[in-house]
N, C-alpha and C. Protein backbone atom coordinates (compact mmCIF):
# COMPACT_ATOMS: atom_id res chain seq x y z
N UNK A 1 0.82 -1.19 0.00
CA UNK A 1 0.00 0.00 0.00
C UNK A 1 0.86 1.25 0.00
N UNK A 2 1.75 1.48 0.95
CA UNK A 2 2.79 2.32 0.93
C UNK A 2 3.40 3.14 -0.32
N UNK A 3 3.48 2.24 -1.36
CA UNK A 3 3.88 2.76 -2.69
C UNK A 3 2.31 3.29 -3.45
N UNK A 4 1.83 3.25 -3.41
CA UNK A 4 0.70 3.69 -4.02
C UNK A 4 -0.45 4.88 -3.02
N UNK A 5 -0.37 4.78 -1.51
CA UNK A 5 -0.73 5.75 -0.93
C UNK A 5 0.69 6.94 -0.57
N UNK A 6 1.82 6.54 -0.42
CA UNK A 6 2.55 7.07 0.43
C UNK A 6 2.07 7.69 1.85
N UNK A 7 2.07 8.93 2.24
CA UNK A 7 2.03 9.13 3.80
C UNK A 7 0.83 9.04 4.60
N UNK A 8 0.02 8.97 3.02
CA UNK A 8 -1.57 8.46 3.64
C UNK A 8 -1.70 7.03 4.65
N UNK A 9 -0.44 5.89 4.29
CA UNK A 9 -0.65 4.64 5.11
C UNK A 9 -0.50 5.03 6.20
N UNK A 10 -0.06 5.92 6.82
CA UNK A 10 0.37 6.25 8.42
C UNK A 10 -1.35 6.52 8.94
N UNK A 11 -2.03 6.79 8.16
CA UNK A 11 -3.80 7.23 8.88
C UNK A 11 -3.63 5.68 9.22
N UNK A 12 -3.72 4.18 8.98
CA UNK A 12 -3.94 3.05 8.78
C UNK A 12 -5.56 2.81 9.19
N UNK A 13 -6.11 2.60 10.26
CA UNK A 13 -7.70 2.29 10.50
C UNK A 13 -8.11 3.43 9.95
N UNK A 14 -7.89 4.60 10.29
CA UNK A 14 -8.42 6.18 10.13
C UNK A 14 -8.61 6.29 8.58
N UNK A 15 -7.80 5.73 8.11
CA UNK A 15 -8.16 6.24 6.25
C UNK A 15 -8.99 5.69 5.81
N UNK A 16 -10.04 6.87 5.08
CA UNK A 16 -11.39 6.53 4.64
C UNK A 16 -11.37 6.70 2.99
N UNK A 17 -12.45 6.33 2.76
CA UNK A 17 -11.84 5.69 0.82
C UNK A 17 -11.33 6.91 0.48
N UNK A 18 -10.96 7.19 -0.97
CA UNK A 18 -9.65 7.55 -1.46
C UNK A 18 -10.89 8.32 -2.83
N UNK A 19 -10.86 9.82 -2.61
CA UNK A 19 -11.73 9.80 -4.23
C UNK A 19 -11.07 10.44 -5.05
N UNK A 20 -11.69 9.67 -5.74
CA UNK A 20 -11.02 10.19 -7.21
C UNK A 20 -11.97 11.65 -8.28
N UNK A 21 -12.07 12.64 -8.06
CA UNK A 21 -12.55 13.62 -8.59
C UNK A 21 -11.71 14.57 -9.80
N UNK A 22 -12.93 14.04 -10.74
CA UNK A 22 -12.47 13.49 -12.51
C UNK A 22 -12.93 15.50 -12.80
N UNK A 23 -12.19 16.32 -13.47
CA UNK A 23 -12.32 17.54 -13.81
C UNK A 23 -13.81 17.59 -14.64
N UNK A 24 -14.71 18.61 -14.53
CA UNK A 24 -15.48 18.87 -15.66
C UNK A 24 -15.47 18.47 -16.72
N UNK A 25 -14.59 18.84 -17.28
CA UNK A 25 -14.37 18.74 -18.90
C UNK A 25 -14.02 17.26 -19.30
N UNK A 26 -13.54 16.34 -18.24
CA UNK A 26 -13.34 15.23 -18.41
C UNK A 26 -14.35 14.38 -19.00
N UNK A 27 -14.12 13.97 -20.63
CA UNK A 27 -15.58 12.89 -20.67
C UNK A 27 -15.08 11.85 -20.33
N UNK A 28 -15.86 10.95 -21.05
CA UNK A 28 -16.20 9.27 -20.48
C UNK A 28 -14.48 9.05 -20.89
N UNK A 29 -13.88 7.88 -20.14
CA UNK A 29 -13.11 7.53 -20.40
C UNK A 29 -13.13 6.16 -19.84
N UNK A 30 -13.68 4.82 -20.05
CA UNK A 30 -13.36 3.44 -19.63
C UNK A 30 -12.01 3.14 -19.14
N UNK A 31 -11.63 2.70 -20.46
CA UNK A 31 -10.42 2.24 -20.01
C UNK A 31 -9.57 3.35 -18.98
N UNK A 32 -9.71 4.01 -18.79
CA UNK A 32 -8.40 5.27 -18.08
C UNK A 32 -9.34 4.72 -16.67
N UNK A 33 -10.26 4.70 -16.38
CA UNK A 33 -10.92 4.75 -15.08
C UNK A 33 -10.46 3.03 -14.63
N UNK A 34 -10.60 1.94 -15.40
CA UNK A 34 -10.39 0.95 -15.48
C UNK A 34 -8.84 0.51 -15.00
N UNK A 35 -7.92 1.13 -15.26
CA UNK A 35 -6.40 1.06 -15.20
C UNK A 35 -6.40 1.77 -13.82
N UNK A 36 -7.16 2.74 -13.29
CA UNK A 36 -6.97 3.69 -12.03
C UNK A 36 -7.43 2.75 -10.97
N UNK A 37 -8.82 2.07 -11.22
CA UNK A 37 -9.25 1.61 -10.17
C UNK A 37 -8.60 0.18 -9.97
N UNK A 38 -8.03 -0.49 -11.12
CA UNK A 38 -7.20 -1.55 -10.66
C UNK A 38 -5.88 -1.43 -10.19
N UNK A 39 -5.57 -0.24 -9.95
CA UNK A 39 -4.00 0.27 -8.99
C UNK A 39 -4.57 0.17 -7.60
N UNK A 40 -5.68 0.36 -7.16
CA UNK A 40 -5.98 0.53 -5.92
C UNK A 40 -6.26 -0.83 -5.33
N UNK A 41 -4.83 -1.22 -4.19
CA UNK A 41 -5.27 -2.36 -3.09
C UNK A 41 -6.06 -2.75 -3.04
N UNK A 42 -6.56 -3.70 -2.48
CA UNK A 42 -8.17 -4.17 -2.31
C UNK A 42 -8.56 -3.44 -0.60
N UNK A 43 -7.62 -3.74 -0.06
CA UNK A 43 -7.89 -3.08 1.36
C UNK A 43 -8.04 -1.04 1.03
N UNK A 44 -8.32 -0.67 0.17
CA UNK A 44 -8.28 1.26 -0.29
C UNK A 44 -9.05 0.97 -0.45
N UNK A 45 -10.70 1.81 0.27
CA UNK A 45 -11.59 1.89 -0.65
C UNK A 45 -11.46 3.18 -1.57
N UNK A 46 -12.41 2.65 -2.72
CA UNK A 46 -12.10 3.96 -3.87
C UNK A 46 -13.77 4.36 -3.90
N UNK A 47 -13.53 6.26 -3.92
CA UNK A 47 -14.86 6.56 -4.56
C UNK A 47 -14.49 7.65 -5.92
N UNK A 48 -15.27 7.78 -6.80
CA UNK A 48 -15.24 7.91 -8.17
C UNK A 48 -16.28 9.24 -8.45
N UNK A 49 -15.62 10.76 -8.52
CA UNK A 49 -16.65 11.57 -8.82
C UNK A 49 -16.17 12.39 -10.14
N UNK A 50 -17.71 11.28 -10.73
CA UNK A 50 -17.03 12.44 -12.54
C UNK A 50 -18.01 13.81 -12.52
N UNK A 51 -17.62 14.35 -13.05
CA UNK A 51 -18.48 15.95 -13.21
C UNK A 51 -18.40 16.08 -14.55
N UNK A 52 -18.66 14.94 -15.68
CA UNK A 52 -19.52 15.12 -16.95
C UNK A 52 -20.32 14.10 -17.41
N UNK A 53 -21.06 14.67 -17.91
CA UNK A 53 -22.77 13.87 -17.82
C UNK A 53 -22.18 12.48 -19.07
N UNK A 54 -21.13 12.52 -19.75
CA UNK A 54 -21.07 11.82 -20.48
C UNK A 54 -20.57 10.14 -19.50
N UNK A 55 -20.18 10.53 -18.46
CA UNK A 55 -19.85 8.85 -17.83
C UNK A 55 -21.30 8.62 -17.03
N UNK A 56 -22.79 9.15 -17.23
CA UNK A 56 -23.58 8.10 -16.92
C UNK A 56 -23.93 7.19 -18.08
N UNK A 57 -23.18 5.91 -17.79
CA UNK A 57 -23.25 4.85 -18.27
C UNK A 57 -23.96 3.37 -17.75
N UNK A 58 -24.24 2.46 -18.32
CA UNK A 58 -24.12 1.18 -17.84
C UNK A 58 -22.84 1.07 -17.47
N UNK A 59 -21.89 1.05 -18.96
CA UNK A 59 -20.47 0.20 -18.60
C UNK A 59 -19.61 0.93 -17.78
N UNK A 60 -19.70 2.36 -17.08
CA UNK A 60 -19.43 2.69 -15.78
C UNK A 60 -19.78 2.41 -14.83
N UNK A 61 -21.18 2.75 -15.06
CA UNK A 61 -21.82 1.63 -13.51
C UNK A 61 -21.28 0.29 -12.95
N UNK A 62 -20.94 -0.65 -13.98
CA UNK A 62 -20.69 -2.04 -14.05
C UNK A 62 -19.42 -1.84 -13.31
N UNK A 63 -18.25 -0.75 -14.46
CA UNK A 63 -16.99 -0.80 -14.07
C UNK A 63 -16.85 -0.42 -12.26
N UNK A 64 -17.76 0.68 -12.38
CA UNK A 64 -17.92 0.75 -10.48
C UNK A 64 -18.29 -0.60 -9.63
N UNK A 65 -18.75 -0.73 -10.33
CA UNK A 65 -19.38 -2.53 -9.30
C UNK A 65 -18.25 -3.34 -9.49
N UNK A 66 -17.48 -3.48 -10.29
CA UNK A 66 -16.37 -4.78 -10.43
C UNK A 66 -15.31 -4.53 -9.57
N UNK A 67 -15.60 -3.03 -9.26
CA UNK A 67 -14.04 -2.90 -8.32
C UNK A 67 -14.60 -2.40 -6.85
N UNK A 68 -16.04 -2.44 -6.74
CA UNK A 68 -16.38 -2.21 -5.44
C UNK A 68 -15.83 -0.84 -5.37
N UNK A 69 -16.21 0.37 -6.01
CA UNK A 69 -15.52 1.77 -5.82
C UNK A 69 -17.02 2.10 -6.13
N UNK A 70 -16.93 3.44 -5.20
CA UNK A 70 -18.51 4.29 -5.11
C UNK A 70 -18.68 5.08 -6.10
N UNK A 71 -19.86 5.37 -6.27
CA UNK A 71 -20.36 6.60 -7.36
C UNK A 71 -20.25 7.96 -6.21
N UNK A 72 -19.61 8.73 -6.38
CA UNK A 72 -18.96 10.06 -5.42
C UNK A 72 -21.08 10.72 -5.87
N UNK A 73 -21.58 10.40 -4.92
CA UNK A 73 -23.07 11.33 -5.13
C UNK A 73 -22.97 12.76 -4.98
N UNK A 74 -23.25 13.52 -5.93
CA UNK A 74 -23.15 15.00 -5.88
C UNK A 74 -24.11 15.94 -5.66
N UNK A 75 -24.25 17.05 -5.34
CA UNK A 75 -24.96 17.62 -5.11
C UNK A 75 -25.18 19.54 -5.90
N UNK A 76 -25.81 20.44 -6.39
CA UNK A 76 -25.54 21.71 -6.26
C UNK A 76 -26.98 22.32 -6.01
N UNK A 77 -26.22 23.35 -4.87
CA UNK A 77 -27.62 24.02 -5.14
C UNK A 77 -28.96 23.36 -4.18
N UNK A 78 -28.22 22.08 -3.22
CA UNK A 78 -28.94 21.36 -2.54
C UNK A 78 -30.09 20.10 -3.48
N UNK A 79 -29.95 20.14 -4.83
CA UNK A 79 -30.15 18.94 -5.75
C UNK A 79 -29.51 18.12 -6.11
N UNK A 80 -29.75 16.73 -6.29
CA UNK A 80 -28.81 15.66 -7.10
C UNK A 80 -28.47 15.92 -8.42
N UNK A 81 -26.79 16.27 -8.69
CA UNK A 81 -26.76 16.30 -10.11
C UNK A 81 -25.65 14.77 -10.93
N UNK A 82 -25.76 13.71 -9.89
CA UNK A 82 -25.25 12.79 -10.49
C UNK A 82 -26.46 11.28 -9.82
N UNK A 83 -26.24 10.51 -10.80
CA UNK A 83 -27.42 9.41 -10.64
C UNK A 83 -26.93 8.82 -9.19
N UNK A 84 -27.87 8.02 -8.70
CA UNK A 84 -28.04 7.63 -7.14
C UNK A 84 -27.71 6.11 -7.27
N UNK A 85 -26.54 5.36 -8.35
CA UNK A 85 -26.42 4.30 -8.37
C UNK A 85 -25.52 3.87 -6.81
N UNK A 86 -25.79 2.53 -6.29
CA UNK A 86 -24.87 1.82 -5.13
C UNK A 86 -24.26 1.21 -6.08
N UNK A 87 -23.26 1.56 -6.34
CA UNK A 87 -21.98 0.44 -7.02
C UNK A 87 -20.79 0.31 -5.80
N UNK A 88 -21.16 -0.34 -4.62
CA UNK A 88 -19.72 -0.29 -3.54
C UNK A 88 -20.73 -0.60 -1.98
N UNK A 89 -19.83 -1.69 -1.18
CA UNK A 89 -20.53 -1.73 -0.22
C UNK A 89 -20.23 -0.66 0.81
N UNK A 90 -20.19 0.02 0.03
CA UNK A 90 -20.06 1.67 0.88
C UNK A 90 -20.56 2.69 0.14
N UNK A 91 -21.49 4.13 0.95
CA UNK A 91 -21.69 5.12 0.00
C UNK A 91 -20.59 5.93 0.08
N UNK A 92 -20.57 7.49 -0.82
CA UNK A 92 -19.78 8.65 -0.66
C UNK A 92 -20.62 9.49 -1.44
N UNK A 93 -21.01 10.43 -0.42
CA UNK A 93 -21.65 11.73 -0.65
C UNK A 93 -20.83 12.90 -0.50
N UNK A 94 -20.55 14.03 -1.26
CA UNK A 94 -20.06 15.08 -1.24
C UNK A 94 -21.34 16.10 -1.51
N UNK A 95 -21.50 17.02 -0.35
CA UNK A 95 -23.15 18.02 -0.15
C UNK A 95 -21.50 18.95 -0.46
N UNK A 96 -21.91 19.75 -2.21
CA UNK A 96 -21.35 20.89 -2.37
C UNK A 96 -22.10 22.02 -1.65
N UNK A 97 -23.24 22.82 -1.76
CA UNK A 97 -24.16 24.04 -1.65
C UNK A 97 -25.09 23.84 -1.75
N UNK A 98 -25.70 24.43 -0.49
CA UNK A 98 -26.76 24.24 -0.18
C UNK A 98 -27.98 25.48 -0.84
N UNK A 99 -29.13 25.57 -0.43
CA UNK A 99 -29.90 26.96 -0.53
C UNK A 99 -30.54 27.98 0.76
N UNK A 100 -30.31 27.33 1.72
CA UNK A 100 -30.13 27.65 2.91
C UNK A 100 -29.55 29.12 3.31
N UNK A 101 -29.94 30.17 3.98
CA UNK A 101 -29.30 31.02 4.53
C UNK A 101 -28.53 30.81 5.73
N UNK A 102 -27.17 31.81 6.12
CA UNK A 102 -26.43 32.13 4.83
C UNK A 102 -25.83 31.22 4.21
N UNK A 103 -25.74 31.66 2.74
CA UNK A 103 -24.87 30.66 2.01
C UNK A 103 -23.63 30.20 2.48
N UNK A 104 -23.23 28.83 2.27
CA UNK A 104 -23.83 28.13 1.27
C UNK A 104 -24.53 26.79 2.28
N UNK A 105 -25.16 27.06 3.08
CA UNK A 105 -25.94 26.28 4.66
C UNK A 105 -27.10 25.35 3.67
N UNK A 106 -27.40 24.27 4.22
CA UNK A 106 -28.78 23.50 3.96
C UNK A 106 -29.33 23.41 5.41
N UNK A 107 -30.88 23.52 4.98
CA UNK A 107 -31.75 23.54 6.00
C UNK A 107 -32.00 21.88 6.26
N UNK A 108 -32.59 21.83 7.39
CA UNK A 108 -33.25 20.89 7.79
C UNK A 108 -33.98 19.97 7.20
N UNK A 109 -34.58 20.31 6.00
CA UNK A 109 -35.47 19.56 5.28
C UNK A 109 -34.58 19.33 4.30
N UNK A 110 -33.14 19.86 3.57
CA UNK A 110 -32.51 19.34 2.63
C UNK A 110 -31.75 18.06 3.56
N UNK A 111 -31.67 18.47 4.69
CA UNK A 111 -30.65 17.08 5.03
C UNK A 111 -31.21 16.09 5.12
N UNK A 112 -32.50 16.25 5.73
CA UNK A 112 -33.22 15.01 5.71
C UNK A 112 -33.57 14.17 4.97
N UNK A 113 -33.90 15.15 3.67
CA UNK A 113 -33.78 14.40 1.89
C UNK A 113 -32.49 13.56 1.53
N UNK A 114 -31.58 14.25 2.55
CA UNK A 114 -30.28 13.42 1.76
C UNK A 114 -30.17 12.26 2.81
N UNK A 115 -30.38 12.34 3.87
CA UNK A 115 -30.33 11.23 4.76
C UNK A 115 -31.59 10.54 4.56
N UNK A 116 -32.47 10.43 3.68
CA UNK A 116 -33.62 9.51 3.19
C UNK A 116 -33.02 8.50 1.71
N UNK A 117 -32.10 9.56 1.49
CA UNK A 117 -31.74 8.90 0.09
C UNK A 117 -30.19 7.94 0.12
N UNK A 118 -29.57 8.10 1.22
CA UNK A 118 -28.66 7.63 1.25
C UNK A 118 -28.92 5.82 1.50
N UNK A 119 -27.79 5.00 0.45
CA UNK A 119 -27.99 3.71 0.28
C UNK A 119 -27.81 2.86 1.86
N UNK A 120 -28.61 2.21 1.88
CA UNK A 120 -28.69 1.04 3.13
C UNK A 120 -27.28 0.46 3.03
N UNK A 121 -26.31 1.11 3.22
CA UNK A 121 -24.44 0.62 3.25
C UNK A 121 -24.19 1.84 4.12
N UNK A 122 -23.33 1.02 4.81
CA UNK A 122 -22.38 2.50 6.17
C UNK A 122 -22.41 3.60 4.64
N UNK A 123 -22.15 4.71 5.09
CA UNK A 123 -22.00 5.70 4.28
C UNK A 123 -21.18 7.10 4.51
N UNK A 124 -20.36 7.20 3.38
CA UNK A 124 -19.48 8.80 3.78
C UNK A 124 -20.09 9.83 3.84
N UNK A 125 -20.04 10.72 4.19
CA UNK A 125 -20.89 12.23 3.89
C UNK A 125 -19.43 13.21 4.03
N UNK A 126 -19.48 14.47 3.30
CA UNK A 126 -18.78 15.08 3.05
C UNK A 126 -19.08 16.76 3.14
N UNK A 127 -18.78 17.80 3.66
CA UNK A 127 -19.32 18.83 2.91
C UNK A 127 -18.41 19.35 2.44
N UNK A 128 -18.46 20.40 1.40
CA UNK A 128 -17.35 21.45 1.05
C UNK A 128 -17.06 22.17 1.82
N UNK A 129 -15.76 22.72 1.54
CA UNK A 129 -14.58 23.55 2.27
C UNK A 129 -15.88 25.17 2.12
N UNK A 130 -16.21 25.79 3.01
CA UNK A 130 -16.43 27.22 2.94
C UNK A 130 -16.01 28.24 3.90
N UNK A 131 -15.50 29.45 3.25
CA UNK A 131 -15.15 30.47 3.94
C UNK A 131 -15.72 30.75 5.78
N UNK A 132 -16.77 30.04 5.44
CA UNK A 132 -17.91 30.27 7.08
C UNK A 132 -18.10 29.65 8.16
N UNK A 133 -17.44 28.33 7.48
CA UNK A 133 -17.77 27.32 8.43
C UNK A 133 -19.00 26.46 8.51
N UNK A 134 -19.71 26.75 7.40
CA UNK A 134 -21.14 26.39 7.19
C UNK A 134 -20.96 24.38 7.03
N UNK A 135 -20.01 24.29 6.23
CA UNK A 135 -19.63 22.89 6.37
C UNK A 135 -19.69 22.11 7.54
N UNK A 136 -19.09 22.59 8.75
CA UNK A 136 -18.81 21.85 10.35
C UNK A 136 -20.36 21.85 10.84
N UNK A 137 -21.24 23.02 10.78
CA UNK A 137 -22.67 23.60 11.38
C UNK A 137 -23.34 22.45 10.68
N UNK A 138 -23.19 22.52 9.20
CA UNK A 138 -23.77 21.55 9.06
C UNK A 138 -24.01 19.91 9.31
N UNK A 139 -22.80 19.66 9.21
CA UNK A 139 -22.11 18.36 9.12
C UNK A 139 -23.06 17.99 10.74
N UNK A 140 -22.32 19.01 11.49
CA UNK A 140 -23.26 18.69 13.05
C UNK A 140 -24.75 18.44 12.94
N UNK A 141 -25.44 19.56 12.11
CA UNK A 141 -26.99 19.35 12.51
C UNK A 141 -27.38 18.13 11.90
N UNK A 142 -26.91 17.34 10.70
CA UNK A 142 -26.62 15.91 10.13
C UNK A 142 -26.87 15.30 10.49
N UNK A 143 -25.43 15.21 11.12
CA UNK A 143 -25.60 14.19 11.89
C UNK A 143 -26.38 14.11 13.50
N UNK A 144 -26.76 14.89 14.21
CA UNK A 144 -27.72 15.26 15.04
C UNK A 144 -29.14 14.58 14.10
N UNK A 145 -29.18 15.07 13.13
CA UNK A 145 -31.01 14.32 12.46
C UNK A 145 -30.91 12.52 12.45
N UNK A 146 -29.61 12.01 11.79
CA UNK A 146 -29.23 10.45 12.02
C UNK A 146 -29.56 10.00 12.99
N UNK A 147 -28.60 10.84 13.54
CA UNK A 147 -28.72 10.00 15.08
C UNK A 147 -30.74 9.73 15.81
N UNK A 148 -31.23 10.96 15.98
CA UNK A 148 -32.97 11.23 15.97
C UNK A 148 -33.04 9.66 15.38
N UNK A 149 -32.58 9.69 14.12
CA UNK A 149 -33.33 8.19 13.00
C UNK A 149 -32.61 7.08 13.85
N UNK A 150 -32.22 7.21 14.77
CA UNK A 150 -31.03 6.02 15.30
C UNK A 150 -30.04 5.09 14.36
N UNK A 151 -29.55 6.14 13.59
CA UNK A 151 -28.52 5.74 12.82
C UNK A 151 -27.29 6.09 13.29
N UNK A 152 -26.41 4.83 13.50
CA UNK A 152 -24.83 4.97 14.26
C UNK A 152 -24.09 6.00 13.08
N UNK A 153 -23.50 6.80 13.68
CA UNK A 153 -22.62 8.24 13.20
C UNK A 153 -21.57 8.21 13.94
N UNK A 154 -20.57 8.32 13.20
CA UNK A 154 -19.24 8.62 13.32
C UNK A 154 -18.50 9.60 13.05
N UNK A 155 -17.25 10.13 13.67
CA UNK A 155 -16.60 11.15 13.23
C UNK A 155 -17.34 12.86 13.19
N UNK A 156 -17.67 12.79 13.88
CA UNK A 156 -18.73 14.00 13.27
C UNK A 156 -17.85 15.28 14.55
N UNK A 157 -18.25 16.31 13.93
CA UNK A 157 -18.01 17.69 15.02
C UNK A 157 -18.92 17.76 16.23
C-alpha cells in the first residue's frame, strides 16, 4: 500500500476511501478509469466523482461494481446532479451548496432528503470547504437528524 498511498498509510484504520474527482471537462473515459481503479489495493476503498454527464453509463456503472468503488453522489444548489447508483458496499456523498441562509448552509429539510436517500451501506458524507464554516454547522446538525433516525454516526463535530 505504501507505494501507491505514500504518507496516507500512516492514517492506517483512520483512512477513509480515497476519491477520485475526474475535472469537468473530463468525458467518459473506460479504459483510463479501469487502469486507475485496478492500482488501488483491495484493502483502499475507492470513490469515483465524474463531473460530466457523459460517464452516466451502464459500462461505468458495471466498471464501479467490479471494483467495489462508489459513485462520489453529488450535489448543487442542494439537488442531485449525479445518478443515485450503489456500485460499492459503501456510500460517498459530497453536499457541495446548499440553498439555505447564509450561504452556502442546507436547511433541515434538505438534510433530511439526503439522509432519506442515502444507500442502506455504512456511508461517507462530506461537505465542502467554505469560507464560514457552514460545512462543520452543518455536518453537526446531520448528523444530530441520524442520530434522531437512530442511525450509528461517526466522526462528526
Amino acid at each position: 500500500m505504501a507505494r501507491f498511498l505514500g504518507r496516507a498509510e500512516a492514517l492506517g484504520a483512520k483512512l477513509g476511501p480515497v476519491l477520485l474527482q475526474l475535472p469537468p471537462t473530463l468525458r467518459v473515459d473506460v479504459a483510463a478509469l479501469e487502469e486507475t481503479l485496478g492500482r488501488f489495493p483491495k484493502e483502499v476503498k475507492g470513490a469515483v466523482e465524474p463531473r460530466h454527464d457523459s460517464w452516466w453509463t451502464d459500462e461505468v456503472r458495471d466498471l464501479l461494481h467490479r471494483h467495489n468503488a462508489a459513485l462520489s453522489w453529488a450535489d448543487r444548489k442542494g439537488r442531485p446532479v449525479t445518478p443515485q447508483w450503489v456500485t460499492a458496499d459503501f456510500g460517498y456523498l459530497r453536499l457541495h451548496e446548499g440553498r439555505a441562509q447564509p450561504w452556502p448552509r442546507y436547511g433541515r429539510t434538505a438534510l433530511a432528503s439526503w439522509l432519506d436517500r442515502l444507500p442502506a451501506v455504512p456511508s461517507y458524507v462530506f461537505f465542502n470547504n467554505d469560507p464560514g464554516g457552514a460545512a462543520v454547522t452543518d455536518a453537526a446538525a446531520m448528523a444530530a437528524l441520524a442520530r434522531r433516525r437512530r442511525t450509528e454516526v461517526t466522526r462528526t463535530p
